[in-house]
Protein backbone atom coordinates (compact mmCIF):
# COMPACT_ATOMS: atom_id res chain seq x y z
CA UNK A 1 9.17 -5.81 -19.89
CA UNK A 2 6.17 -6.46 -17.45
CA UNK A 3 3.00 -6.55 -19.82
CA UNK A 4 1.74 -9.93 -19.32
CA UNK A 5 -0.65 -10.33 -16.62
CA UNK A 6 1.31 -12.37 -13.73
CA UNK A 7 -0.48 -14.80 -11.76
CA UNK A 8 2.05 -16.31 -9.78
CA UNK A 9 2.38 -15.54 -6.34
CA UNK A 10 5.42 -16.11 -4.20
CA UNK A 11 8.00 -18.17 -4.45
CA UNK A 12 9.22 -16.85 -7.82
CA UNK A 13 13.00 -17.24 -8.33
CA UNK A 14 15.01 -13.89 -9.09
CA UNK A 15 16.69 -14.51 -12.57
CA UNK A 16 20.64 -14.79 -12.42
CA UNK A 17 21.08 -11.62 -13.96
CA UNK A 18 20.28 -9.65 -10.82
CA UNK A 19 23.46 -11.11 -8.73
CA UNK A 20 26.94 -10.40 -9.10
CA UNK A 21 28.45 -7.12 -8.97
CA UNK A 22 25.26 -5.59 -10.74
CA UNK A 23 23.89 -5.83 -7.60
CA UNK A 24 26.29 -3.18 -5.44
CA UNK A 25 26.04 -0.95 -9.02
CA UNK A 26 22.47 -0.61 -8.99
CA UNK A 27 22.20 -0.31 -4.88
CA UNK A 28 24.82 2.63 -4.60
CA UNK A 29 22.24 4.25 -7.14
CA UNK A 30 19.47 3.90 -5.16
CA UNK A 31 15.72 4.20 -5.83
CA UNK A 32 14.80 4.88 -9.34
CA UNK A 33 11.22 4.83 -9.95
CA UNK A 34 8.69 5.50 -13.44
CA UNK A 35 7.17 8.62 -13.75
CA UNK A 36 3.68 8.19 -15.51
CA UNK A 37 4.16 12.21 -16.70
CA UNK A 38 7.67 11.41 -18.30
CA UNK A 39 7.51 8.48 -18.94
CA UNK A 40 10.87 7.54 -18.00
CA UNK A 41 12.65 5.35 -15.30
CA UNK A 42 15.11 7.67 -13.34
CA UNK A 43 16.64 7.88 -10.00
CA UNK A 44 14.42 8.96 -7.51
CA UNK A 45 15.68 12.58 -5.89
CA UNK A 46 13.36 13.70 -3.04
CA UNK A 47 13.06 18.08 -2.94
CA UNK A 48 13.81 17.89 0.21
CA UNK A 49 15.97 15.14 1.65
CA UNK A 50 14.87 15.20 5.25
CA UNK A 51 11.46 14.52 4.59
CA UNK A 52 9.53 12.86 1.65
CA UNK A 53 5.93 13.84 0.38
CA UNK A 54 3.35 10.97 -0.44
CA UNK A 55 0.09 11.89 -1.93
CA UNK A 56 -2.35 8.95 -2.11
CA UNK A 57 -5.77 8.85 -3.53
CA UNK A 58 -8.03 6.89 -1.15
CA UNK A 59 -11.45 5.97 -1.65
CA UNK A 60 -14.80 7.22 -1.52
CA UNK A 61 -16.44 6.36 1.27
CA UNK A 62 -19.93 5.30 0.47
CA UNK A 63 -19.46 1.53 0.64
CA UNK A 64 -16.95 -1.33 0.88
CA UNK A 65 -13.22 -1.10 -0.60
CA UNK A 66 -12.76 -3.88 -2.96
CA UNK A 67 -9.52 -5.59 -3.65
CA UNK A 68 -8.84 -3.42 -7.07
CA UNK A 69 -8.70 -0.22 -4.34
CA UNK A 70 -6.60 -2.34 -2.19
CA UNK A 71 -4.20 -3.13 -4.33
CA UNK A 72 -3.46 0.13 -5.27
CA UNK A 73 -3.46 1.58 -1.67
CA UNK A 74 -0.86 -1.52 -0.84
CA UNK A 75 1.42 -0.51 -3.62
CA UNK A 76 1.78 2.46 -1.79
CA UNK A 77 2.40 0.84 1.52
CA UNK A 78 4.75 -1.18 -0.22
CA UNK A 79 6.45 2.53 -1.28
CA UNK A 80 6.30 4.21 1.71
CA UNK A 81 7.70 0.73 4.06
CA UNK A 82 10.44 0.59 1.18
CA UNK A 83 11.71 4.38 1.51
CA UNK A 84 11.47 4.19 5.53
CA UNK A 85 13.01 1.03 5.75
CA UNK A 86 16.16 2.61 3.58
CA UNK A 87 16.44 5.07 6.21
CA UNK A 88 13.92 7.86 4.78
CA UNK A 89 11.63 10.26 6.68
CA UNK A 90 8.27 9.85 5.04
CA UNK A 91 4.62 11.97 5.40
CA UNK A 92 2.45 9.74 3.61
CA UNK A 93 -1.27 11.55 3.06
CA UNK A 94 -4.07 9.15 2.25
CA UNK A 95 -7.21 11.64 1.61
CA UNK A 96 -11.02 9.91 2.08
CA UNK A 97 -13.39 11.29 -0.66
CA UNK A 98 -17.04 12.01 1.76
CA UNK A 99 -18.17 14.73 -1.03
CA UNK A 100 -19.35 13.18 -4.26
CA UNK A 101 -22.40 12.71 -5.94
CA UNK A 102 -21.95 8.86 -5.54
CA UNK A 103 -22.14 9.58 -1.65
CA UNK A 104 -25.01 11.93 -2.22
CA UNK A 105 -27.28 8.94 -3.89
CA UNK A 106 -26.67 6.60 -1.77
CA UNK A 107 -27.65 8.64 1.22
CA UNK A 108 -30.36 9.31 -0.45
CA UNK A 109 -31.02 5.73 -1.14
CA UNK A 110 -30.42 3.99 2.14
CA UNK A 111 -32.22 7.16 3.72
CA UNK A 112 -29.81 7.90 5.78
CA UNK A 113 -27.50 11.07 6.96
CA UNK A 114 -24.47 11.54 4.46
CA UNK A 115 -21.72 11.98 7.77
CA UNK A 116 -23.48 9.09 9.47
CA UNK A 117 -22.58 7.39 6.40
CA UNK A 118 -19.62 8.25 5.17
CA UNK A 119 -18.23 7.67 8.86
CA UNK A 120 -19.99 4.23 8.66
CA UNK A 121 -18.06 3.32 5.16
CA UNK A 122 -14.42 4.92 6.75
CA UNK A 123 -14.87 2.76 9.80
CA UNK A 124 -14.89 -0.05 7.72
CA UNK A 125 -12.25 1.17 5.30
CA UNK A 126 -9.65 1.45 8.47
CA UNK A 127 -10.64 -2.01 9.60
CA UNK A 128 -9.62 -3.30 6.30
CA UNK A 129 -6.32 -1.34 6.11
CA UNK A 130 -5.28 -2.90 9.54
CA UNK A 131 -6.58 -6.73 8.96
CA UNK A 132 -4.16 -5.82 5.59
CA UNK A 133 -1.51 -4.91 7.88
CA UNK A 134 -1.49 -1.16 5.83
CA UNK A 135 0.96 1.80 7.22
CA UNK A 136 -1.34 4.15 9.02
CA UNK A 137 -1.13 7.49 6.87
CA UNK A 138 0.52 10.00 8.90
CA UNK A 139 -2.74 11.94 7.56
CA UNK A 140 -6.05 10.77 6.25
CA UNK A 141 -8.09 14.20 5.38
CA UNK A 142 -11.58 14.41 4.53
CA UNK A 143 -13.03 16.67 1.73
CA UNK A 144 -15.40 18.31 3.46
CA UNK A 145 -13.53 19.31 6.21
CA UNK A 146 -10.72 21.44 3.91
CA UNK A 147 -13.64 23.23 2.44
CA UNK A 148 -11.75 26.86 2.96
CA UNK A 149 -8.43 24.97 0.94
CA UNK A 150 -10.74 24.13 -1.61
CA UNK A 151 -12.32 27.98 -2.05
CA UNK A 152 -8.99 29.59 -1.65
CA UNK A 153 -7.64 27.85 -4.68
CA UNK A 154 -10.98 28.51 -7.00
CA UNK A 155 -9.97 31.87 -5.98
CA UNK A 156 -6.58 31.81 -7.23
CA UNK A 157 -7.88 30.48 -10.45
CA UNK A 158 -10.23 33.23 -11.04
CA UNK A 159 -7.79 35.68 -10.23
CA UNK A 160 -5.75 34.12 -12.54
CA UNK A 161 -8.02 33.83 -15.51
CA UNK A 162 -7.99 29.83 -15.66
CA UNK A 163 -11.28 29.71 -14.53
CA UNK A 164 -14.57 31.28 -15.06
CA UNK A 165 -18.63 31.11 -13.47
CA UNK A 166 -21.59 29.99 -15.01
CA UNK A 167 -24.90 31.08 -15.59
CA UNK A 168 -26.24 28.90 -12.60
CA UNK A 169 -23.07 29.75 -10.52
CA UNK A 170 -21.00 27.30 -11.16
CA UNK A 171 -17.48 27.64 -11.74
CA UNK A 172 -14.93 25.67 -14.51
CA UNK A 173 -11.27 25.37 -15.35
CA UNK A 174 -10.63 26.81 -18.61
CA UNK A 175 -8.81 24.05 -20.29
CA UNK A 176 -7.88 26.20 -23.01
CA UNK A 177 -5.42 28.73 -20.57
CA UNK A 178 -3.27 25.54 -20.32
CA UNK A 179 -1.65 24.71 -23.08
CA UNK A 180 0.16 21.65 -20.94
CA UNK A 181 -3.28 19.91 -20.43
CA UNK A 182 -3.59 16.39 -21.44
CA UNK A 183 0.44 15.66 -21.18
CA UNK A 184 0.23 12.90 -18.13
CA UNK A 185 -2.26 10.92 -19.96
CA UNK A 186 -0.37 11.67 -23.38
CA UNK A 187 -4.33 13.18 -24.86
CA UNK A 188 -4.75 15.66 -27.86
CA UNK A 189 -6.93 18.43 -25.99
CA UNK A 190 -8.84 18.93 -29.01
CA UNK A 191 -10.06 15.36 -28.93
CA UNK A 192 -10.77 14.36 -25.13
CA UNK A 193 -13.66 13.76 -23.68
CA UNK A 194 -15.14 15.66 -19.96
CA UNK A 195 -12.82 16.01 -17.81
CA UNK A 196 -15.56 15.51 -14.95
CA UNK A 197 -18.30 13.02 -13.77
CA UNK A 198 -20.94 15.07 -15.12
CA UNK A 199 -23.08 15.08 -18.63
CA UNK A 200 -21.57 18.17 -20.72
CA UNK A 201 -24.63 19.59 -20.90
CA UNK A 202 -25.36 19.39 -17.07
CA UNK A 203 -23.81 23.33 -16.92
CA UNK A 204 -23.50 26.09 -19.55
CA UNK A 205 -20.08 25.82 -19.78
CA UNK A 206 -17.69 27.86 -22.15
CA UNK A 207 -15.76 24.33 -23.49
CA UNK A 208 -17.17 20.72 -23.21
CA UNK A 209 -13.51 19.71 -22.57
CA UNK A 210 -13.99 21.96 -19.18
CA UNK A 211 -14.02 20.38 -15.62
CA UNK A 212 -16.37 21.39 -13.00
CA UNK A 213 -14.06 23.18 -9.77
CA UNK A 214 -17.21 24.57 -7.93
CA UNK A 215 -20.87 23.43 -8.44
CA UNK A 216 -23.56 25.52 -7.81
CA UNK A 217 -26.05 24.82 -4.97
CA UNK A 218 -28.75 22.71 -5.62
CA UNK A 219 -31.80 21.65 -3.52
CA UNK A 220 -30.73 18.45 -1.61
CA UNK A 221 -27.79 18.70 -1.63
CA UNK A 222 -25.25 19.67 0.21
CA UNK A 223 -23.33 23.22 -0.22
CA UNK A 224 -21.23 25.90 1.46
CA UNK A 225 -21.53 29.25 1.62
CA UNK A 226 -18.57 31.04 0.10
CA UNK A 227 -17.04 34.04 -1.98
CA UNK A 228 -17.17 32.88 -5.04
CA UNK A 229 -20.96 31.37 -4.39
CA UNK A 230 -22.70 28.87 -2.41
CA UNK A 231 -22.09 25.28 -3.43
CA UNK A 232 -19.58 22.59 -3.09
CA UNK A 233 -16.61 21.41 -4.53
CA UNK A 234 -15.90 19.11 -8.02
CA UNK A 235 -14.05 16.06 -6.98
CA UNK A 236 -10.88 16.81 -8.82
CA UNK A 237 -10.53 19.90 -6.95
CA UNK A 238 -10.22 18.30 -3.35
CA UNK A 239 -6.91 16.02 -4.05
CA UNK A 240 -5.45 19.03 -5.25
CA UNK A 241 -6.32 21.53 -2.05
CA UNK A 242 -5.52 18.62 0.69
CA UNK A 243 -2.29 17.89 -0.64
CA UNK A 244 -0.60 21.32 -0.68
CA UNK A 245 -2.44 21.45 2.77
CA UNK A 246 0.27 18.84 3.86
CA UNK A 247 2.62 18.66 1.37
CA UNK A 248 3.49 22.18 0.26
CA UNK A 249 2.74 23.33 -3.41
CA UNK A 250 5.12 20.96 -4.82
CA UNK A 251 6.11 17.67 -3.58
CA UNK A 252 7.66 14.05 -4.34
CA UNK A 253 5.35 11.58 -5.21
CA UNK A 254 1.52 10.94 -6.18
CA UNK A 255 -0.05 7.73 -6.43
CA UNK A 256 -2.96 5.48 -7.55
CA UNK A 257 -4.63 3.42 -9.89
CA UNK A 258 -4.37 4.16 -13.54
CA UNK A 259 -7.98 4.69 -13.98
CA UNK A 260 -7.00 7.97 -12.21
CA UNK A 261 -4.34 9.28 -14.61
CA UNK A 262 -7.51 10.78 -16.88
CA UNK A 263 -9.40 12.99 -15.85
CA UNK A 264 -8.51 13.25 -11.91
CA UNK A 265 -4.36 13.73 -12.11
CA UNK A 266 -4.83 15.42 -15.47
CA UNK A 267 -7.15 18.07 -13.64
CA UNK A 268 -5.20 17.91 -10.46
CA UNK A 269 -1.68 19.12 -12.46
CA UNK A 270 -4.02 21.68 -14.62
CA UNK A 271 -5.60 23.34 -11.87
CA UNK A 272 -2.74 23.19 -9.06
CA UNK A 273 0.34 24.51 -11.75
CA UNK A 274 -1.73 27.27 -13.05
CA UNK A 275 -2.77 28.50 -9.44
CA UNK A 276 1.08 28.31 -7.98
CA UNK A 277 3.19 28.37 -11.08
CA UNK A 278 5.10 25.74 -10.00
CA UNK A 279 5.56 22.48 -10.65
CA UNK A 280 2.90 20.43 -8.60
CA UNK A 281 4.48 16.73 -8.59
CA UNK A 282 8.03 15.38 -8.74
CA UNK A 283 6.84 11.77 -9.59
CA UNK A 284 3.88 10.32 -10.71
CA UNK A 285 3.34 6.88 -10.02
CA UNK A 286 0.09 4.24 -11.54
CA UNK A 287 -0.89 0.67 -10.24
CA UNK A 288 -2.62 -1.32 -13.05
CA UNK A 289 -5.59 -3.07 -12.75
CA UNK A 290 -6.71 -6.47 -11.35
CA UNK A 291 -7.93 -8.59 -12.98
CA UNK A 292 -10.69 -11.83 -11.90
CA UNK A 293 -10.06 -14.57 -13.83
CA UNK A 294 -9.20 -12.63 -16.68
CA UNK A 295 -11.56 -10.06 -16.56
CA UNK A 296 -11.53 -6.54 -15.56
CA UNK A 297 -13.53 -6.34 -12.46
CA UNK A 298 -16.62 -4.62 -12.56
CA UNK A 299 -20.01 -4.37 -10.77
CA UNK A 300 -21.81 -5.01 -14.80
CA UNK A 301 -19.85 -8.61 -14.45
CA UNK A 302 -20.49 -9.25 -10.52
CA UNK A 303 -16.87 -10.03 -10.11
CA UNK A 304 -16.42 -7.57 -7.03
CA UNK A 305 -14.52 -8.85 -4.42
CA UNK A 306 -14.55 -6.98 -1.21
CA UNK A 307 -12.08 -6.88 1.41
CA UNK A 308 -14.50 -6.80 4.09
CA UNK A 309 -16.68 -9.71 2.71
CA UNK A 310 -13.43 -11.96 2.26
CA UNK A 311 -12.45 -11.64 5.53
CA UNK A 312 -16.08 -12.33 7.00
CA UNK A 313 -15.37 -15.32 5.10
CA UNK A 314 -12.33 -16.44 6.81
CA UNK A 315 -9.67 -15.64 4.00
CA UNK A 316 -6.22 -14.99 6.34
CA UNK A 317 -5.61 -11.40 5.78
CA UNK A 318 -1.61 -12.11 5.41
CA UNK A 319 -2.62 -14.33 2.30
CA UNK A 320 -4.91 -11.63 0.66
CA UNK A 321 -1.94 -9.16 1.31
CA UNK A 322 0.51 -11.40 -0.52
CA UNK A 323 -1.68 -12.48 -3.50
CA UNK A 324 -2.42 -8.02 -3.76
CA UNK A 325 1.28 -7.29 -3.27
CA UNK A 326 2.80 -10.47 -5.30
CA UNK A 327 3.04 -8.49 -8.93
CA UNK A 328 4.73 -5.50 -10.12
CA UNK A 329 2.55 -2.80 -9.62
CA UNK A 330 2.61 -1.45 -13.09
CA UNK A 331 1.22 -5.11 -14.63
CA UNK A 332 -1.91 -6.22 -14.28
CA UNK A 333 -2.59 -8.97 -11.67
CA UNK A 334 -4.83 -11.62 -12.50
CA UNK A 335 -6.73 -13.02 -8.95
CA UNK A 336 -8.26 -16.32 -9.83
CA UNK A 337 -9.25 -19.20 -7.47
CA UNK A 338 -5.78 -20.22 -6.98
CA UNK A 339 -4.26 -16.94 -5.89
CA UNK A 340 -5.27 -17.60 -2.43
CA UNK A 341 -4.42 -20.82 -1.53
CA UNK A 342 -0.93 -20.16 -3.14
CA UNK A 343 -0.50 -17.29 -0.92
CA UNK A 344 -1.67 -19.22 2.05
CA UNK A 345 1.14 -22.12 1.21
CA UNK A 346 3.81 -18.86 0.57
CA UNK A 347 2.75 -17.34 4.31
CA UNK A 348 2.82 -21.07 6.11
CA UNK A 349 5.98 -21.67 4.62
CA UNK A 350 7.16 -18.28 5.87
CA UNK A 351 5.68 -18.89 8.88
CA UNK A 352 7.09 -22.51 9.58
CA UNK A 353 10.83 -21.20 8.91
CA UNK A 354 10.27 -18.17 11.24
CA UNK A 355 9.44 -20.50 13.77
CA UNK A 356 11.85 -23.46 13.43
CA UNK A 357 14.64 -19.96 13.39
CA UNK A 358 13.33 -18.79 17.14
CA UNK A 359 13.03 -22.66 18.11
CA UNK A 360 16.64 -22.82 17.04
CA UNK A 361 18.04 -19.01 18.62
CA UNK A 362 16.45 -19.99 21.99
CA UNK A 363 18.27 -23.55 22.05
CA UNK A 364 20.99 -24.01 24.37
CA UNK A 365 24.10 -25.06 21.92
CA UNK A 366 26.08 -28.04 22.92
CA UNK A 367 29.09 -25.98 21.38
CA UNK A 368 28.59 -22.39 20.85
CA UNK A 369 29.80 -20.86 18.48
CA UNK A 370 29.15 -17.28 16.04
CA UNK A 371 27.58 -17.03 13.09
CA UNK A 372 28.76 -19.13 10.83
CA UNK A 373 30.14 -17.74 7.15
CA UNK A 374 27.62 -19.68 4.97
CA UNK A 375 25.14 -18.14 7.17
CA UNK A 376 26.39 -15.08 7.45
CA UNK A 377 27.11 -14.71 3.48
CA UNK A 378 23.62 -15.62 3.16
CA UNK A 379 21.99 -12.74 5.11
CA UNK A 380 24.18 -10.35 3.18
CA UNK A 381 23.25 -11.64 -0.32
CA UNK A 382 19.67 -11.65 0.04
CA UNK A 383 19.30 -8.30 2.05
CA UNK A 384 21.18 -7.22 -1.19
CA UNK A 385 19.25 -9.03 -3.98
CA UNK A 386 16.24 -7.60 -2.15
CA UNK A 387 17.31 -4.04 -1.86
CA UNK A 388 18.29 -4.05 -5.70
CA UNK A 389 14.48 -5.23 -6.73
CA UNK A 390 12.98 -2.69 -4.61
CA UNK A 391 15.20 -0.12 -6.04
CA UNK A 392 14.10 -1.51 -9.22
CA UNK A 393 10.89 0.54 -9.42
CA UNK A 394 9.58 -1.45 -6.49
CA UNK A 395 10.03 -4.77 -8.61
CA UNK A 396 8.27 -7.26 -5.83
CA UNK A 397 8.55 -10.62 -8.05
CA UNK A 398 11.70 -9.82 -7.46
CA UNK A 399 11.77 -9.11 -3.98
CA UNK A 400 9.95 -12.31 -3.26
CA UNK A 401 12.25 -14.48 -5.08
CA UNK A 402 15.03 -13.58 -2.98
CA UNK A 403 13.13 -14.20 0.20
CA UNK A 404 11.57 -17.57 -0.78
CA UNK A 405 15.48 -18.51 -2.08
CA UNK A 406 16.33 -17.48 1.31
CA UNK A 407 13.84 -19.50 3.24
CA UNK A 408 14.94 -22.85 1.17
CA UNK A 409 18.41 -22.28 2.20
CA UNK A 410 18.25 -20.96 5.53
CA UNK A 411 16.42 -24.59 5.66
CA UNK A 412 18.98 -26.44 4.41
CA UNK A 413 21.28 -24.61 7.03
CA UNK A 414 18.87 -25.64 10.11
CA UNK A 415 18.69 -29.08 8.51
CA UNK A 416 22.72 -29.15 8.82
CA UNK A 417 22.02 -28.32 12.52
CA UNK A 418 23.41 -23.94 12.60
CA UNK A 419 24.30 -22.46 15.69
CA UNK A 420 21.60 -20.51 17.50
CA UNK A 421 23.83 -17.62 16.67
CA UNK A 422 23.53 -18.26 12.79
CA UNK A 423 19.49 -18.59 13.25
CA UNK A 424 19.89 -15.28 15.27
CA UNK A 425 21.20 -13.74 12.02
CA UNK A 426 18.95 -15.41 9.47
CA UNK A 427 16.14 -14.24 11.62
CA UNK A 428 17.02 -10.98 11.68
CA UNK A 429 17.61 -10.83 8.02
CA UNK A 430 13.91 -12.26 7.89
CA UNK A 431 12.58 -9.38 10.00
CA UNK A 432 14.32 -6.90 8.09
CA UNK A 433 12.73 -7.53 4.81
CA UNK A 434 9.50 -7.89 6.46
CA UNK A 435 9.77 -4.41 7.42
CA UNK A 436 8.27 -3.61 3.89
CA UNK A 437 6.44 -6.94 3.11
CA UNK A 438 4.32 -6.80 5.95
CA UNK A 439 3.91 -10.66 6.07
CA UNK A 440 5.51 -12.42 8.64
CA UNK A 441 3.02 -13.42 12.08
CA UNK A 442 2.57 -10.32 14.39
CA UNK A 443 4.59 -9.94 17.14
CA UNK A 444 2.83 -11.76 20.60
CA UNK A 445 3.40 -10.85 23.96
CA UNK A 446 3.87 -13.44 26.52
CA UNK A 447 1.60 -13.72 29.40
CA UNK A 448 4.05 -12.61 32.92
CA UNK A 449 5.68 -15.48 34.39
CA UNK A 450 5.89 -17.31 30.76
CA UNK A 451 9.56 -16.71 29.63
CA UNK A 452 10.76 -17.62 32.68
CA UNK A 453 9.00 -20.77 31.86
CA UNK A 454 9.80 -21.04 28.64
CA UNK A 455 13.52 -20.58 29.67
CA UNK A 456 13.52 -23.58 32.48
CA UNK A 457 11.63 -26.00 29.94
CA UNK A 458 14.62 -25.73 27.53
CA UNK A 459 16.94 -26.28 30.47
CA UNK A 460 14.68 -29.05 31.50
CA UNK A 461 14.60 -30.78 28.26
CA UNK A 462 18.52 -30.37 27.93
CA UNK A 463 19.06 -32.27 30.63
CA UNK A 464 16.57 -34.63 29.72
CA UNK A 465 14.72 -34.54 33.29
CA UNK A 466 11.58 -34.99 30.85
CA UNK A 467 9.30 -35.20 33.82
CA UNK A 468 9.64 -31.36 34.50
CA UNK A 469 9.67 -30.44 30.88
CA UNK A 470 6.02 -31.96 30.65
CA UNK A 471 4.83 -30.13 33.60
CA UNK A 472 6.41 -26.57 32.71
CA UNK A 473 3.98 -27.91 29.78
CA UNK A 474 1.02 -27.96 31.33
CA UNK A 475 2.09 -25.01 33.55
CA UNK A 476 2.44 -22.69 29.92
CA UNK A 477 -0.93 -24.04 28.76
CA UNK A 478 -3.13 -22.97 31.85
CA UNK A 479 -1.33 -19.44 30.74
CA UNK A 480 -2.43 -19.62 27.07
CA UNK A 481 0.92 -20.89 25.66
CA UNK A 482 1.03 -23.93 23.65
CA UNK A 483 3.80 -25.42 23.36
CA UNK A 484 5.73 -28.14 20.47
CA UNK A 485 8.99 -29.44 20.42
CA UNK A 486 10.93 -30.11 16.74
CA UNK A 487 13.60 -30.94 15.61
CA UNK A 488 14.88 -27.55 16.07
CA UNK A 489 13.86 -26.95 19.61
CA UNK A 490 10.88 -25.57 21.32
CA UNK A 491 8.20 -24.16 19.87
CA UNK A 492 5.25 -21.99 21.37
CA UNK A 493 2.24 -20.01 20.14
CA UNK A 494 -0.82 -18.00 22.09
CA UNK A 495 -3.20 -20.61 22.19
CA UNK A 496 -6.16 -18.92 19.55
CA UNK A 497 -3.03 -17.57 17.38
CA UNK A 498 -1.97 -18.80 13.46
């Protein structure tokens, strides 16, 4: 169904299959969602209803996020807006990898203390997650400070008998106690390769197929005394500690990228299930890559883009959030030189129709009247078609078709001159489905003293006493607010503002 790559970014028309009464069908059923472990598309059923566990894999923090990590991390933005704008109680956990031999090299490289730069790299991680308009986690945990999670649960496993120490001191998961290892990624055990970023003959391990849960101390670098030895924790091991730290043993949903299916979530269900005996994840969900131009992007092809180094550029951060956000996130996404200018044309025609809609709310009607049925029919439809994409396993094309079919003809409606009360509606149809697109311009504050003044230029111009108009004008400008006037009414923006 969605295995080409898609390079078109909004507007994409919804196909006439999805209206009708499909639509109220497939909405009463709610969410349903594909599980990477099952394989199978099925209706989403939280454990517990009153609140919904998120685990996210976030990024190592030794240098910039690139626009691959982003687009996973916005997928699950897009998730967790989706289920809080149905109504949902959400704790979304987002954990920051700052143990890692990746981190350890390029401390070493850059000579430099690892906190001093791992905080350095985070800093500039939650920049980019806010110029990307992404939901603040409702918890971001480091590795290294849920070091006592981390040696708890090697204890478990020991106790257990699903893992076992090393010559050297190091300890490993015994792949062979679990029988179930290798179902996510659909592997023969007999035939996969380490399940850890290490050589297989780096430690005197029992099985090659064996992942790393506690590596001995060497000299520089760093370690932790413990119980069970002094030395720090595999990577694998951290997701798993953090998120029962939050989330309980077992919770709703995991995400991120598919290169993380083998080994990390393989390890993470291995060691977690054999430590509690209980089923660790409800729902397993995988973004697919991006692609530049057609090509995987990789540091061996110099086709990195950065978040960080776009935006010193000048790239509008709503345009790099559409162009990340415009595909289903289980095809790949081709970015290519085009994907940002069509975004930007998307966002200004979004933009544009937001505007002319609070130009025409705030305009005094020669005879009021409600909302009118056209208008009011087409709220309802599109909050509708847009509800039964995101239910659709989150299908954004989708989503975006309905919203740019809803732009063209809540146009159409202001060019047939609509009450201010149907542009009140449309509007707030508009805002709704932003809730989860995160695209629309920011919400501004006026400067004291400007609504008022805003208020008695629209009175001014309405009784054409054009003299005043152009000096409330000039009186809104020496505040910062610029104003227009359209065919739909006033129009203002904070002077320095898109």
């Amino acid at each position: 169904m969605r295995e080409k790559d898609v390079r078109c970014v909004a507007p994409c028309s919804s196909s006439p299959s999805r209206k009708g009464a499909d639509v109220t069908n497939q909405i009463v059923s709610g969410l349903q969602l594909r599980d990477t472990l099952s394989g199978e598309t099925r209706p989403f059923t939280p454990l517990n209803p009153k609140e919904i566990g998120i685990y996210s894999c976030g990024p190592t923090i030794y240098g910039p996020a690139h626009i691959g990590n982003f687009r996973s991390f916005l997928f699950a933005d897009l998730l967790v807006r989706w289920l809080r704008a149905s109504g949902h109680t959400v704790r979304w956990v987002v954990n920051l990898t700052d143990n890692d031999d990746k981190i350890i090299r390029a401390a070493a490289k850059e000579g430099e203390e690892i906190r001093a730069l791992t905080d350095r790299w985070e800093a500039v991680f939650r920049s980019d997650m806010e110029a990307l308009r992404m939901t603040q986690p409702d918890v971001m945990p480091r590795a290294t400070e849920h070091i006592p999670e981390q040696i708890a649960l090697v204890e478990r496993l020991l106790e257990k008998g699903h893992a076992y120490k090393t010559e050297d001191g190091s300890i490993f998961f015994r792949i062979a106690s679990w029988p179930n290892y290798g179902t996510l990624a659909r592997l023969d055990p007999e035939a996969m390769r380490v399940g850890e970023r290490v050589e297989a003959d780096e430690y005197s391990k029992d099985d090659v197929r064996d992942f790393v849960l506690w590596k001995a101390a060497k000299p520089g670098e760093p370690s932790w005394e413990a119980s069970i030895g002094a030395g720090r924790p595999g990577w694998h091991l951290e997701c798993s500690a953090m998120s029962m730290r939050y989330l309980g043993e077992s919770f709703d949903l995991h995400t991120g990228g598919i290169d993380l299916v083998f080994p990390h979530h393989e390890d993470e269900i291995a060691q977690s299930e054999a430590a509690t005996g209980k089923r660790f994840v409800g729902t397993w969900l995988h973004c697919a890559h991006l692609h530049v131009s057609g090509d995987k992007m990789s540091k061996s092809l110099g086709n990195i883009a950065r978040v960080s180094d776009l935006l010193a550029e000048g790239v509008e951060p709503r345009a790099l959030r559409l162009a990340l956000i415009s595909a289903h996130y289980r095809t790949s996404l081709n970015y290519t030189p085009d994907s940002l200018p069509a975004a930007l044309a998307a966002i200004e025609r979004l933009d544009a129709f937001d505007a002319a809609l609070t130009a025409r709310t705030a305009r005094v009607d020669e005879a009021p009247g409600g909302v009118s049925a056209e208008g009011a029919t087409l709220a309802a439809t599109t909050r509708e078609r847009f509800a039964l994409a995101m239910n659709d396993d989150l299908a954004v094309p989708e989503a975006l078709g309905a919203l740019f079919d809803f732009v063209r003809e809540g146009n159409r409606l202001l060019d047939a001159n609509c009450s201010s009360a149907t542009a009140a509606a449309l509007q707030a149809a508009l805002k709704e489905l932003d809730q989860t697109l995160g695209i629309l311009p920011a919400a501004t504050t006026l400067p004291a003293g400007a609504e008022e003044l805003l208020a008695a230029r629209v009175a001014a111009r309405g009784a054409r006493d054009f003299a005043a108009s152009d000096r409330l004008r000039d009186e809104l400008a020496a505040l910062g607010v610029l104003v227009e006037d359209s065919r739909d009414g006033q129009r203002w923006r904070i002077a320095g503002s898109n």
